[in-house]
Protein backbone atom coordinates (compact mmCIF):
# COMPACT_ATOMS: atom_id res chain seq x y z
CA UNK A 1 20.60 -47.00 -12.46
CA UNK A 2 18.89 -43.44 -12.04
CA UNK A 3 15.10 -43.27 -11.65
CA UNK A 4 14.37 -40.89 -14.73
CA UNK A 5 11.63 -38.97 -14.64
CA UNK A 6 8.92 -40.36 -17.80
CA UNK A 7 9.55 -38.61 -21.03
CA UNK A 8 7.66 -34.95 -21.53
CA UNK A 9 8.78 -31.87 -22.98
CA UNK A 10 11.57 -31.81 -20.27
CA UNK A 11 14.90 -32.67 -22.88
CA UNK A 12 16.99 -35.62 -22.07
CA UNK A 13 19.60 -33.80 -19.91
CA UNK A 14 17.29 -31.82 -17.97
CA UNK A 15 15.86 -35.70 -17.12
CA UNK A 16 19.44 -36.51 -16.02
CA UNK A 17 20.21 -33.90 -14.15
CA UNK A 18 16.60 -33.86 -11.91
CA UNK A 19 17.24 -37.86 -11.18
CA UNK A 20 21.23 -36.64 -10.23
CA UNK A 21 20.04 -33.90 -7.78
CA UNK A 22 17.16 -36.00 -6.33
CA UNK A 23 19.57 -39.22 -5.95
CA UNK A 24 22.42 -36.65 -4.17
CA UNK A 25 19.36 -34.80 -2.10
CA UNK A 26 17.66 -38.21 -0.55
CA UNK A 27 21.29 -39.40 0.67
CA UNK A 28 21.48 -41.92 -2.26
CA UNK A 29 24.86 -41.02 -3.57
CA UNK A 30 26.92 -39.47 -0.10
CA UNK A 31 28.31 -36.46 0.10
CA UNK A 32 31.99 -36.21 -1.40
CA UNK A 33 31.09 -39.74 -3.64
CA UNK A 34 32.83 -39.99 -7.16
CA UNK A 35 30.34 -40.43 -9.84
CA UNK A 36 31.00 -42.84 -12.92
CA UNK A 37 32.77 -42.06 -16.01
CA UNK A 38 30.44 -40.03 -18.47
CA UNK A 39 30.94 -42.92 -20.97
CA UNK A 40 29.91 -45.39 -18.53
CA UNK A 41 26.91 -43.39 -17.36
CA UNK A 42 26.15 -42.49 -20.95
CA UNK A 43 26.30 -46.25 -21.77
CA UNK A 44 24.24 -47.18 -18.46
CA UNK A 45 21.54 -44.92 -19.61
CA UNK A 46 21.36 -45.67 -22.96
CA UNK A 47 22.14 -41.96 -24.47
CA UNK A 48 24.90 -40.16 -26.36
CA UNK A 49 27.72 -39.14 -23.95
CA UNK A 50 27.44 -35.08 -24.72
CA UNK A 51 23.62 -35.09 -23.49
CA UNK A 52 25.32 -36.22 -19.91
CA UNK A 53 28.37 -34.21 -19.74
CA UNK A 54 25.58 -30.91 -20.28
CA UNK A 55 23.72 -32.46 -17.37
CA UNK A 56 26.40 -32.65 -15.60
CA UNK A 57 28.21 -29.38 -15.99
CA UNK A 58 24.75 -27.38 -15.58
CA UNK A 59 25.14 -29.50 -11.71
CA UNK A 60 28.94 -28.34 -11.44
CA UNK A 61 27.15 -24.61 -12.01
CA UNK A 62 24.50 -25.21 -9.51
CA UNK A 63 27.20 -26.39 -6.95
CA UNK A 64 26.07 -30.13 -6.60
CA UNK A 65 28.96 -31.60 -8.15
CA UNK A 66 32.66 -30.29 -8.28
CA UNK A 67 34.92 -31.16 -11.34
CA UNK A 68 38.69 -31.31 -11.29
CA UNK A 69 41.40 -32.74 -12.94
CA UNK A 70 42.67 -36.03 -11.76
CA UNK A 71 40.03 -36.60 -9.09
CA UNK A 72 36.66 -36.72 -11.36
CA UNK A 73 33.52 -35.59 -10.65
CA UNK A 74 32.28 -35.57 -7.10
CA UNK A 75 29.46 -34.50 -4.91
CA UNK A 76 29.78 -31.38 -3.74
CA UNK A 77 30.57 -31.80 0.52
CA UNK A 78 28.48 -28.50 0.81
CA UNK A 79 25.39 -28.71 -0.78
CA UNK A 80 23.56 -25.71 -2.07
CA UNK A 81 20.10 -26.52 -0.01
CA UNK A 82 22.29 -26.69 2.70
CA UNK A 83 22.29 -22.35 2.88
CA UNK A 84 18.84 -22.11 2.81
CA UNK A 85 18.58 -23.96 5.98
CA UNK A 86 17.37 -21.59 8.82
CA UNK A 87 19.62 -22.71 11.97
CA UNK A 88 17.32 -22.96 15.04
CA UNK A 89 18.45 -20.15 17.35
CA UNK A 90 20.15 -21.27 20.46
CA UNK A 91 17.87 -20.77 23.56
CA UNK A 92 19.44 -19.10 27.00
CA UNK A 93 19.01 -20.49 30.02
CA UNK A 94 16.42 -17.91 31.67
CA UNK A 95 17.80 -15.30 29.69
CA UNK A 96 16.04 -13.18 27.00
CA UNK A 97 17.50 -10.35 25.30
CA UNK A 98 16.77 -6.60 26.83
CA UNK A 99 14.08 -4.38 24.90
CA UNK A 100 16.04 -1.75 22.57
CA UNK A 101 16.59 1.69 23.53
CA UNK A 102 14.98 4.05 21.21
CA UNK A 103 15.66 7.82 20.26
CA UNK A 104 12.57 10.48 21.29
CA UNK A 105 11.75 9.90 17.76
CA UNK A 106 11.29 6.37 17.84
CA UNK A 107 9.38 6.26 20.94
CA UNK A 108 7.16 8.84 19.50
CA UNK A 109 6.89 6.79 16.16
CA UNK A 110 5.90 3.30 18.02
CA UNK A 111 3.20 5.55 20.13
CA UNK A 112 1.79 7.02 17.19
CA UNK A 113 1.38 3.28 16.07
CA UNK A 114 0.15 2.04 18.98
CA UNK A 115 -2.79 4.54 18.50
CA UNK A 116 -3.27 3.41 14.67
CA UNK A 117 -6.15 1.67 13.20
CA UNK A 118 -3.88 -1.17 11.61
CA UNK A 119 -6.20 -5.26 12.07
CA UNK A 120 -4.94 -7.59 10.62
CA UNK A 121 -6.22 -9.05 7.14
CA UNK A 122 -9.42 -10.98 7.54
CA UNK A 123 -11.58 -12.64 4.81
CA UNK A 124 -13.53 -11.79 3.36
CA UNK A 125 -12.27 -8.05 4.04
CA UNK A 126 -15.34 -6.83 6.20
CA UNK A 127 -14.42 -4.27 7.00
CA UNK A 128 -10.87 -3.08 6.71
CA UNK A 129 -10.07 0.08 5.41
CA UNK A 130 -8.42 1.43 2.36
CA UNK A 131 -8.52 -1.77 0.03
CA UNK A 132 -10.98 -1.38 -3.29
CA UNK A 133 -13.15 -3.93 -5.04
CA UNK A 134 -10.14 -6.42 -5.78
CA UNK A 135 -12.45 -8.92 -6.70
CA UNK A 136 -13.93 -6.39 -9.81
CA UNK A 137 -10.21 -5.88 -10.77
CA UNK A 138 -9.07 -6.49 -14.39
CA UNK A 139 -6.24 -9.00 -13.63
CA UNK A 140 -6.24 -11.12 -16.98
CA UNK A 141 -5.77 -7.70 -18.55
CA UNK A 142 -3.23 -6.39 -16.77
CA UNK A 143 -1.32 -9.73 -16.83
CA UNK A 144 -1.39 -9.38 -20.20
CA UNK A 145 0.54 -5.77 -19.97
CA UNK A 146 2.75 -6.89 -17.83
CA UNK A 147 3.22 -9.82 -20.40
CA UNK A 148 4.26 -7.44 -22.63
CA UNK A 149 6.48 -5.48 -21.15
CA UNK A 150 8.18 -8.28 -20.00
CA UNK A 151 8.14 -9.01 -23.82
CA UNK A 152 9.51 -5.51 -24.93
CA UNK A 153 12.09 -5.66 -22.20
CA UNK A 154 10.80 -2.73 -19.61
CA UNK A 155 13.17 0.39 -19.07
CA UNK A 156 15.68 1.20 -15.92
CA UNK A 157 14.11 2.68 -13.43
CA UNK A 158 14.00 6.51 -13.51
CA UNK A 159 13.99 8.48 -10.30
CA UNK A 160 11.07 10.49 -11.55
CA UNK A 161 8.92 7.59 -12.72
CA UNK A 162 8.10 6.07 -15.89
CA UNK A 163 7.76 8.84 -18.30
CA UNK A 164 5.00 6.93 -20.15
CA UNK A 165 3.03 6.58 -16.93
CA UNK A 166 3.97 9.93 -15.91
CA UNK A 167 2.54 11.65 -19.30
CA UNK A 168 -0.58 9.09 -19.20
CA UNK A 169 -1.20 10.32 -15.83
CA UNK A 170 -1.18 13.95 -16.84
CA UNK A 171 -3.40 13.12 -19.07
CA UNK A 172 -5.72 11.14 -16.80
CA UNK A 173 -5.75 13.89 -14.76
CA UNK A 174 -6.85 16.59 -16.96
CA UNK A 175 -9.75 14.64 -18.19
CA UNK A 176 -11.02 13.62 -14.79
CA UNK A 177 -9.97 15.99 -12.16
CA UNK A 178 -9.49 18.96 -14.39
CA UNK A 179 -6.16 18.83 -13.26
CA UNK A 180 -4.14 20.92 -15.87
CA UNK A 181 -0.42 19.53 -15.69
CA UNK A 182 2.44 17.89 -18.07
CA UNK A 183 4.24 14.78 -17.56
CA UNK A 184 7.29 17.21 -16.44
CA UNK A 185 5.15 18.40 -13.32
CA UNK A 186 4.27 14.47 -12.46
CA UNK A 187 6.35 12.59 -10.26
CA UNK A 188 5.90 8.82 -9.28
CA UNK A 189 6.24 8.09 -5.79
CA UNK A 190 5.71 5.07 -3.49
CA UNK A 191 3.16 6.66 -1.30
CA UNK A 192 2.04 9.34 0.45
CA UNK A 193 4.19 9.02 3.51
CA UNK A 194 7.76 8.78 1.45
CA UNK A 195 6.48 12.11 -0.77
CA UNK A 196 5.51 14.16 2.60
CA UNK A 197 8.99 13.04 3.90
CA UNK A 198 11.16 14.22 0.56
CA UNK A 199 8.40 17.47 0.50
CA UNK A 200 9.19 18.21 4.18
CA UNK A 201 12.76 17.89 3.78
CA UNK A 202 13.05 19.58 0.53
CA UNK A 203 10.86 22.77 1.58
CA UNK A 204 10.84 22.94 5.19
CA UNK A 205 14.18 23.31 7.58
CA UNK A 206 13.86 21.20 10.82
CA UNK A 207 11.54 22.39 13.69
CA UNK A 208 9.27 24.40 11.04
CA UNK A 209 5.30 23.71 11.66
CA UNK A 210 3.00 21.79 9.27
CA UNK A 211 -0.73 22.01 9.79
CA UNK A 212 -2.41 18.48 9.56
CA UNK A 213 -6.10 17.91 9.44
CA UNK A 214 -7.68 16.73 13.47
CA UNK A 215 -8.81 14.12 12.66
CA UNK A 216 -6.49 12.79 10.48
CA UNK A 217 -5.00 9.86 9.02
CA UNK A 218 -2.11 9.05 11.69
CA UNK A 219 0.64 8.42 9.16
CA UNK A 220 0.64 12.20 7.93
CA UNK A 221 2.05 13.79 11.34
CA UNK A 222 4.19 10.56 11.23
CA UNK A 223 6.24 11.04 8.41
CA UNK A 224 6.06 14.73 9.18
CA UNK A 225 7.44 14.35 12.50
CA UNK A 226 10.12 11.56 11.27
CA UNK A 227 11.05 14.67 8.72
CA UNK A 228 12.27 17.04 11.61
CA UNK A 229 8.85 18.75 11.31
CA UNK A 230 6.59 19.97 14.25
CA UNK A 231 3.10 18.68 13.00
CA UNK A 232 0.32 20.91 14.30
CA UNK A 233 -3.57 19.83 14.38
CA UNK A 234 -6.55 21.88 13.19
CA UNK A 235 -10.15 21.43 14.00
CA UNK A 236 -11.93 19.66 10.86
CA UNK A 237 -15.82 21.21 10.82
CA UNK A 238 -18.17 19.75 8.55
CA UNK A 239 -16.56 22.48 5.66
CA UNK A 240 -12.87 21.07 5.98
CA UNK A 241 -9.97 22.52 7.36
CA UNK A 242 -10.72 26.44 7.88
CA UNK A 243 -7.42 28.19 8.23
CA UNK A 244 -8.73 30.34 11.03
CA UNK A 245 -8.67 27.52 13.10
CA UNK A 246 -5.03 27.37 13.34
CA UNK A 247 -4.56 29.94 16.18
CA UNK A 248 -0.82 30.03 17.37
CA UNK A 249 0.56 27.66 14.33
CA UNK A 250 -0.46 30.20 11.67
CA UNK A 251 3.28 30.73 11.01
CA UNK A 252 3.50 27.30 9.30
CA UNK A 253 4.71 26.83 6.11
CA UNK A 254 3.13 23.77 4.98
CA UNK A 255 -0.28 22.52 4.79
CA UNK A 256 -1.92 18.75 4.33
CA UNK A 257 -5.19 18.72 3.61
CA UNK A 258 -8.01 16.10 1.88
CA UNK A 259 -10.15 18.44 0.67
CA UNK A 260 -12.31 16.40 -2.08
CA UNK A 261 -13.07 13.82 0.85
CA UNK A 262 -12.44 14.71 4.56
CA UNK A 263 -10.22 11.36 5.48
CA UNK A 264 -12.10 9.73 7.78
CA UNK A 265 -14.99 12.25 8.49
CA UNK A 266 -15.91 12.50 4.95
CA UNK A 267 -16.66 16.30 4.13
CA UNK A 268 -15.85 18.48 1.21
CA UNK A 269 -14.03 20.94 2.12
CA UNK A 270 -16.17 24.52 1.13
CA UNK A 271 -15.40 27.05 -1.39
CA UNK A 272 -15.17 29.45 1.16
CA UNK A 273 -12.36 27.60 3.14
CA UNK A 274 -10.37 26.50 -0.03
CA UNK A 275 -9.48 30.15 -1.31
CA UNK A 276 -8.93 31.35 2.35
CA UNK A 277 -6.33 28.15 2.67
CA UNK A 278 -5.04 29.38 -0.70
CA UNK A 279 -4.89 33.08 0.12
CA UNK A 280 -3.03 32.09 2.91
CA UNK A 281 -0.52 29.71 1.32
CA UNK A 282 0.08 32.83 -1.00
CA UNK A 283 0.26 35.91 1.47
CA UNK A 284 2.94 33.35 3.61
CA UNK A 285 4.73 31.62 0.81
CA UNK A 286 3.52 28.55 2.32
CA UNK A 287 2.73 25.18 0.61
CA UNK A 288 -0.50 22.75 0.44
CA UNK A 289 -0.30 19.97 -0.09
CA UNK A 290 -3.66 18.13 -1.83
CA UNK A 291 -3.89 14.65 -0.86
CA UNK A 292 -7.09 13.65 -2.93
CA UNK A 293 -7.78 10.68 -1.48
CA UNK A 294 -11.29 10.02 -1.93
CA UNK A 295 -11.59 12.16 -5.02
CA UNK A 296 -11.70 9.17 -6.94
CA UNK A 297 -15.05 8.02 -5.89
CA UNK A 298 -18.02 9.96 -5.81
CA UNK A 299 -21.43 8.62 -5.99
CA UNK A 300 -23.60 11.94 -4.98
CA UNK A 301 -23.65 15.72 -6.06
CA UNK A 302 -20.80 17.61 -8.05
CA UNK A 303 -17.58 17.61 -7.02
CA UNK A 304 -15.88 21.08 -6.47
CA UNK A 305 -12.71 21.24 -8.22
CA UNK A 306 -9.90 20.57 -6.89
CA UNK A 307 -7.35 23.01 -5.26
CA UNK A 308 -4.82 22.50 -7.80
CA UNK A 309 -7.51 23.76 -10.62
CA UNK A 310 -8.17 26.95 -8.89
CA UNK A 311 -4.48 27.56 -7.49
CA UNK A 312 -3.01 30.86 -9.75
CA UNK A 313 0.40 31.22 -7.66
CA UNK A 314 1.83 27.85 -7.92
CA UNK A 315 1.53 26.91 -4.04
CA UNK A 316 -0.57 23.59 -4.40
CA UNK A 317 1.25 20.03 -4.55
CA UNK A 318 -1.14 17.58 -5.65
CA UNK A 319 -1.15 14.11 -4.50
CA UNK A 320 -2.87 10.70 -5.37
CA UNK A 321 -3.17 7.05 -5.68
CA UNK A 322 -3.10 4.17 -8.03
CA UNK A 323 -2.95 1.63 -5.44
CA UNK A 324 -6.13 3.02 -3.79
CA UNK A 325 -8.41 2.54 -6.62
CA UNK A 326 -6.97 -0.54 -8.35
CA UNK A 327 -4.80 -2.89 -6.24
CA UNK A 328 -2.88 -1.85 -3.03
CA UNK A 329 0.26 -4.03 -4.28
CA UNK A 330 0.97 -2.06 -7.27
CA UNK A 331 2.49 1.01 -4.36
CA UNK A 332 2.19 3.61 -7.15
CA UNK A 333 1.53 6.99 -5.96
CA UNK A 334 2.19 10.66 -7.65
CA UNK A 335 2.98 13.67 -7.19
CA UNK A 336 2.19 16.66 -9.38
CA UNK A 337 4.28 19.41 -8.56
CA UNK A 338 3.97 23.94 -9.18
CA UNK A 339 6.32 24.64 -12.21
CA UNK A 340 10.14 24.48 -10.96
CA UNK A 341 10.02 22.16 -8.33
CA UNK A 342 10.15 19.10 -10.75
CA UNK A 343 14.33 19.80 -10.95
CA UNK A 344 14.92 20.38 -7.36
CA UNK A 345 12.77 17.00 -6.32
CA UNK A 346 14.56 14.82 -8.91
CA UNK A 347 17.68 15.77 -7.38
CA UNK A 348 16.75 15.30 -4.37
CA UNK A 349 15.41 11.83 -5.00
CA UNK A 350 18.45 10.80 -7.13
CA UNK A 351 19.69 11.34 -3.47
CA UNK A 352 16.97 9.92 -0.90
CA UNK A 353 16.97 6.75 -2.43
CA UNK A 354 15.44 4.80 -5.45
CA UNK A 355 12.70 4.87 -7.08
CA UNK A 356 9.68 2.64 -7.09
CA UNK A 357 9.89 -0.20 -8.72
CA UNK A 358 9.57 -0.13 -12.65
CA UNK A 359 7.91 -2.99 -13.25
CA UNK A 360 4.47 -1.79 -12.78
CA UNK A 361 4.75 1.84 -14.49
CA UNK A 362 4.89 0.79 -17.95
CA UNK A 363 1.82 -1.73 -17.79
CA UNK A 364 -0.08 0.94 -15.68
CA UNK A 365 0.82 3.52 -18.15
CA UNK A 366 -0.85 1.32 -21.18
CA UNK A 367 -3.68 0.40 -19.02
CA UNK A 368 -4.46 3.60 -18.77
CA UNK A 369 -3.93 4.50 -22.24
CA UNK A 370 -6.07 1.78 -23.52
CA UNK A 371 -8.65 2.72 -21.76
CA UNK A 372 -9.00 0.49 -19.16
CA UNK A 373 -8.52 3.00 -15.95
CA UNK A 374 -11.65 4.97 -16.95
CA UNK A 375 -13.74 1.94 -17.51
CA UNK A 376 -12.53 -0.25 -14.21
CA UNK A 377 -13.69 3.21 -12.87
CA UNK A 378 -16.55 3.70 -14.06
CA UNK A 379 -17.85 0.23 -12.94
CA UNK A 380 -16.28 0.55 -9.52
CA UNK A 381 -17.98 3.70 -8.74
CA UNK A 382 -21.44 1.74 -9.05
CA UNK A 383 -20.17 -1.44 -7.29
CA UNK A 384 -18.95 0.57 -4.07
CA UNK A 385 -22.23 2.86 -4.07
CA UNK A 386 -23.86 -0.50 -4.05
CA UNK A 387 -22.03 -1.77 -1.30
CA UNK A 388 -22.25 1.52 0.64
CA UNK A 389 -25.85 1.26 0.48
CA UNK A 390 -26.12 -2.74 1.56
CA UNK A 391 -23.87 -1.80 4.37
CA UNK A 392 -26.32 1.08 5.27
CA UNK A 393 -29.27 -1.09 5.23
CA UNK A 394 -27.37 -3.99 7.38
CA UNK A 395 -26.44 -1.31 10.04
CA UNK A 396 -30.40 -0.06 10.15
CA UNK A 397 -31.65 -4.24 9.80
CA UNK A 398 -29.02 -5.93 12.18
CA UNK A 399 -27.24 -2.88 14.44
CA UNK A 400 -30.19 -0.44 15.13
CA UNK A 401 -29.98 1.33 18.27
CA UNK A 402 -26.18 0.11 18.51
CA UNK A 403 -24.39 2.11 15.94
CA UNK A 404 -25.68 5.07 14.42
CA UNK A 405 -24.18 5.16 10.29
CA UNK A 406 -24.70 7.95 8.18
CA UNK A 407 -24.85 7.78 4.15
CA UNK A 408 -21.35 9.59 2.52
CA UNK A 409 -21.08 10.97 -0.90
CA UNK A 410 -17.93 9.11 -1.55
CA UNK A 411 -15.02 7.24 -0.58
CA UNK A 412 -14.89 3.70 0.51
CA UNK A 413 -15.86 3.70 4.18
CA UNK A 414 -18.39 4.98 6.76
CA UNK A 415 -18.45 6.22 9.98
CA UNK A 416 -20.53 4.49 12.82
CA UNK A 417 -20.66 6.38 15.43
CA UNK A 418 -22.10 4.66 18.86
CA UNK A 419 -25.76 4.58 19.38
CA UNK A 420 -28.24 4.99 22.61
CA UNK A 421 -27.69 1.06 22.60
CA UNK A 422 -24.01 1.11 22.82
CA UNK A 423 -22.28 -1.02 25.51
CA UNK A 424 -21.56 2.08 27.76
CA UNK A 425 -18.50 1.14 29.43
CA UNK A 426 -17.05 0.03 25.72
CA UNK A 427 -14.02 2.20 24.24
CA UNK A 428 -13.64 2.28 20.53
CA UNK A 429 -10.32 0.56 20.69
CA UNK A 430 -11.48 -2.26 23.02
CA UNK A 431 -14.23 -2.62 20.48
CA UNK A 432 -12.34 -2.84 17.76
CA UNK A 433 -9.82 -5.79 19.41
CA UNK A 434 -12.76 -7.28 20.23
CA UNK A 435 -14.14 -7.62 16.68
CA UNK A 436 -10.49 -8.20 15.56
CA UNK A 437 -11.08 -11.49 17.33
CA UNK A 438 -14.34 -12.90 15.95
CA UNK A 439 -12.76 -11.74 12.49
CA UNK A 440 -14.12 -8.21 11.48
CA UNK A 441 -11.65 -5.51 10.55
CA UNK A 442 -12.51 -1.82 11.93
CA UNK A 443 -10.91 1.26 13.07
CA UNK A 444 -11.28 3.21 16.16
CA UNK A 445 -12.31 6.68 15.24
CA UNK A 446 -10.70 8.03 18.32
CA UNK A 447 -6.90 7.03 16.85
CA UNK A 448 -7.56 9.82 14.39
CA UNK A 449 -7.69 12.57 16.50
CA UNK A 450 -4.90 14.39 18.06
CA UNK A 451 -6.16 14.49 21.45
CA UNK A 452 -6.91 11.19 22.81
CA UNK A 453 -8.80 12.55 25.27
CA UNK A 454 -10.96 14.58 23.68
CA UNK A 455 -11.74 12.66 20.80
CA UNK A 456 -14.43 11.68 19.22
CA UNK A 457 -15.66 7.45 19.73
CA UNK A 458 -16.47 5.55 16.76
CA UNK A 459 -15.66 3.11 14.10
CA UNK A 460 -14.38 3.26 10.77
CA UNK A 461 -15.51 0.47 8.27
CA UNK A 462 -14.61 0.14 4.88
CA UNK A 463 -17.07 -1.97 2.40
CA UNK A 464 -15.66 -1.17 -0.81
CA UNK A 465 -13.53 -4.83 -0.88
CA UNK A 466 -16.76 -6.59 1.02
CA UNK A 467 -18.97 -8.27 -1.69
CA UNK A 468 -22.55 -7.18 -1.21
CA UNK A 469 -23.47 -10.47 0.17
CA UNK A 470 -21.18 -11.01 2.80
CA UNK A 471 -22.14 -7.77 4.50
CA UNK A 472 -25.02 -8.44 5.91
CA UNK A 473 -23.72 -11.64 8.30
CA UNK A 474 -20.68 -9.58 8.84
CA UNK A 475 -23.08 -6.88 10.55
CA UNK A 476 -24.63 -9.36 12.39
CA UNK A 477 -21.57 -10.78 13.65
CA UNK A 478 -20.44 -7.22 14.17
CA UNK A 479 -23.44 -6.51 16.19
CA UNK A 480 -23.38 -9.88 17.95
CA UNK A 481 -19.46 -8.96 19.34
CA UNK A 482 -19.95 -5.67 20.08
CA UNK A 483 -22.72 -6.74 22.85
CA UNK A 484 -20.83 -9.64 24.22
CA UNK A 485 -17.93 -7.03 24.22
CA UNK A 486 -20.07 -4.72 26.45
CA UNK A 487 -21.43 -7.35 28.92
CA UNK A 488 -24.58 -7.22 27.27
């Protein structure tokens, strides 16, 4: 007799066929057995003979049970939970496989990210970087737009992007960056890195110069460089990238820049140095390219506008995030490209590879068409300047003397640089494995920078995902590390 499972909104055969697998799972009926007649097992259980035949053709399909003529039904000898088994692998004797050999470019890739600012996740986020106020996130609304496009049966991915999202985001833009573009000129990437590779290799040949901001986020001169391009550093003063900095790499031909919100130093970049970078882009036919990260969030002063709103020749590529400002797992970027490169880069795309995932677009594009992008903003921008300001008072309470943290007008992270107290024989990076191991997340401000051995010490600690009352402890514990770190 099978051991049914008690009555519930599971149907009859569903019943049968769970106490089937389970019975053939636990060894209870061997491998390669032939079952009963259905009659007889229709009989035995006490139910009409078609509810077990559906039970036990939908096992046939699942590859428990094989049916053919003249031998009955039997259990399969090759069970389908047999292929999800992972074999152990089989161990040498004192052997171990050699390291691979990698290209020039892969060396210089796993260097690059040996110098990165990567820790791994820690609750409750104090202090990692680039992750926003997930706990103030919407989710019960958003599930319900995903719900419905589910529902309505979401479109094939398109290689530009969703045009609903792409036209809501035009229109985002315009309202909030002053950002004057159509849904034609948008174009919805997976990030920055993959739309700096397809940019480099659209507009640039191989062994062409980029400038890149010093410091800068790592991963800009690394997809640059994995594009064949030759990524060039210029001095970042406290008004942005000035292109008379760039000395010998004044022949480039593209330009990355964050000028809304210096990433990681924080500054604005100055009127003064915005129209020389875009006289420049003009008089060598060169491109920029905007990354506004930071733009976002602003909790001081008036933003200048963006390069993009005061380009007139068509030079600037703007670029931004969704999965900055609402939840890192949605990997939604755009572009928004000068009239008449929209063709070329769909072309190019339709040959690069696919495009991100289409799930996502369509609920994104009637979140923000309902509304609800403008108001998870609106109460984000006070939650972070809260949480920039507890973190400011923790480092002057708990860490005077040791670090030395400055107020920013926006973004999601400060910049503690050491103090008079700091452990003196304590390197940025060995402070921030250090912390890794008594669980905070931080960033060694000295990755950023070209030169290693010129660069600036500090640490990079993002509060935006820390809930005001966790910082406090966290700086303590912070504190607390950094002086067992030093000897102290």
């Amino acid at each position: 007799m099978l051991d049914l499972a008690p009555g519930g909104a599971l149907p009859l055969q569903a019943r049968i066929g769970d106490a089937l697998r389970r019975a053939i799972l636990e060894r209870r009926i061997a491998r390669g057995a032939r079952l009963p007649g259905s009659r007889a097992l229709a009989e035995d259980l006490g139910c009409a003979r078609g509810t077990v035949l559906a039970a036990l053709e939908q096992l046939v399909a699942e590859g428990y049970l094989t049916a053919r003529g003249g031998s009955g039904t039997r259990v399969a000898a090759i069970l389908p939970d047999d292929t999800l088994a992972v074999a152990s692998p089989p161990e040498a004797a004192g052997s171990f496989p050699a390291p691979p050999v990698l290209s020039r470019r892969g060396t210089a890739l796993m260097a690059s990210s040996a110098r990165a600012w990567f820790s791994a996740p820690v609750a409750p986020d104090a202090f990692a970087l680039g992750r926003p106020a997930a706990d103030a996130f919407p989710f019960a609304t958003f599930g319900r737009l995903l719900q419905t496009e589910w529902r309505d049966g979401a479109p094939p991915p398109h290689p530009l992007g969703d045009p609903r999202l792409r036209a809501a985001t035009a229109a985002y833009l315009a309202a909030t960056r002053g950002v004057a573009c159509t849904a034609d000129e948008v174009i919805v990437t997976a990030g920055i890195r993959q739309s700096l590779r397809l940019l480099a290799q659209l507009l640039l040949d191989p062994g062409e110069t980029a400038l890149v901001e010093d410091p800068g986020f790592p991963g800009i001169a690394s997809a640059l460089a994995e594009a064949g391009l030759r990524p060039a550093p210029v001095p970042v003063g406290p008004g942005g990238l000035a292109i008379d900095r760039a000395g010998a790499a004044m022949g480039a031909r593209l330009a990355v820049v964050t000028p809304a919100h210096h990433y990681p130093l924080g500054h604005a970049m100055s009127l003064e140095n915005r129209l020389a970078l875009l006289a420049w882009a003009e008089a060598t036919s060169a491109w920029i390219v905007e990354d506004d990260y930071g733009g976002t969030y602003r909790y001081a002063g008036r933003p200048l506008p963006p390069l993009r709103a005061l380009d007139r020749t068509g030079r600037v590529i703007y670029a931004g995030s969704f999965s900055k400002v609402l939840l890192p797992a949605l990997q939604l970027s755009y572009l928004v490209l000068p009239q008449g490169l929209a063709g070329p880069v769909q072309r190019a795309l339709a040959e690069t590879g696919p495009a991100p995932s289409g799930l996502g677009q369509g609920a994104l594009a009637r979140f923000i068409d309902e509304g609800h992008l403008g108001r998870h903003l609106r109460r984000t921008r006070k939650l972070h300047a809260g949480r920039q300001a507890a973190l400011l008072d923790a480092a002057r309470d708990r860490a005077a003397g040791l670090l030395a943290v400055a107020p920013l007008e926006g973004g999601m992270h400060l910049v503690a640089r050491p103090g008079p107290d700091w452990p003196p024989r304590l390197g940025d990076a060995a402070a921030v494995a250090a912390l890794a191991q008594a669980g905070i997340a931080a960033v060694a401000l000295s990755a950023y920078h070209a030169d290693p051995m010129t660069a600036e010490p500090g640490l990079l600690l993002g509060y935006a995902a820390v809930p005001e009352r966790a910082i406090a402890p966290a700086v303590t514990r912070l504190a607390t590390t950094l002086w067992a770190a030093g000897g102290g």
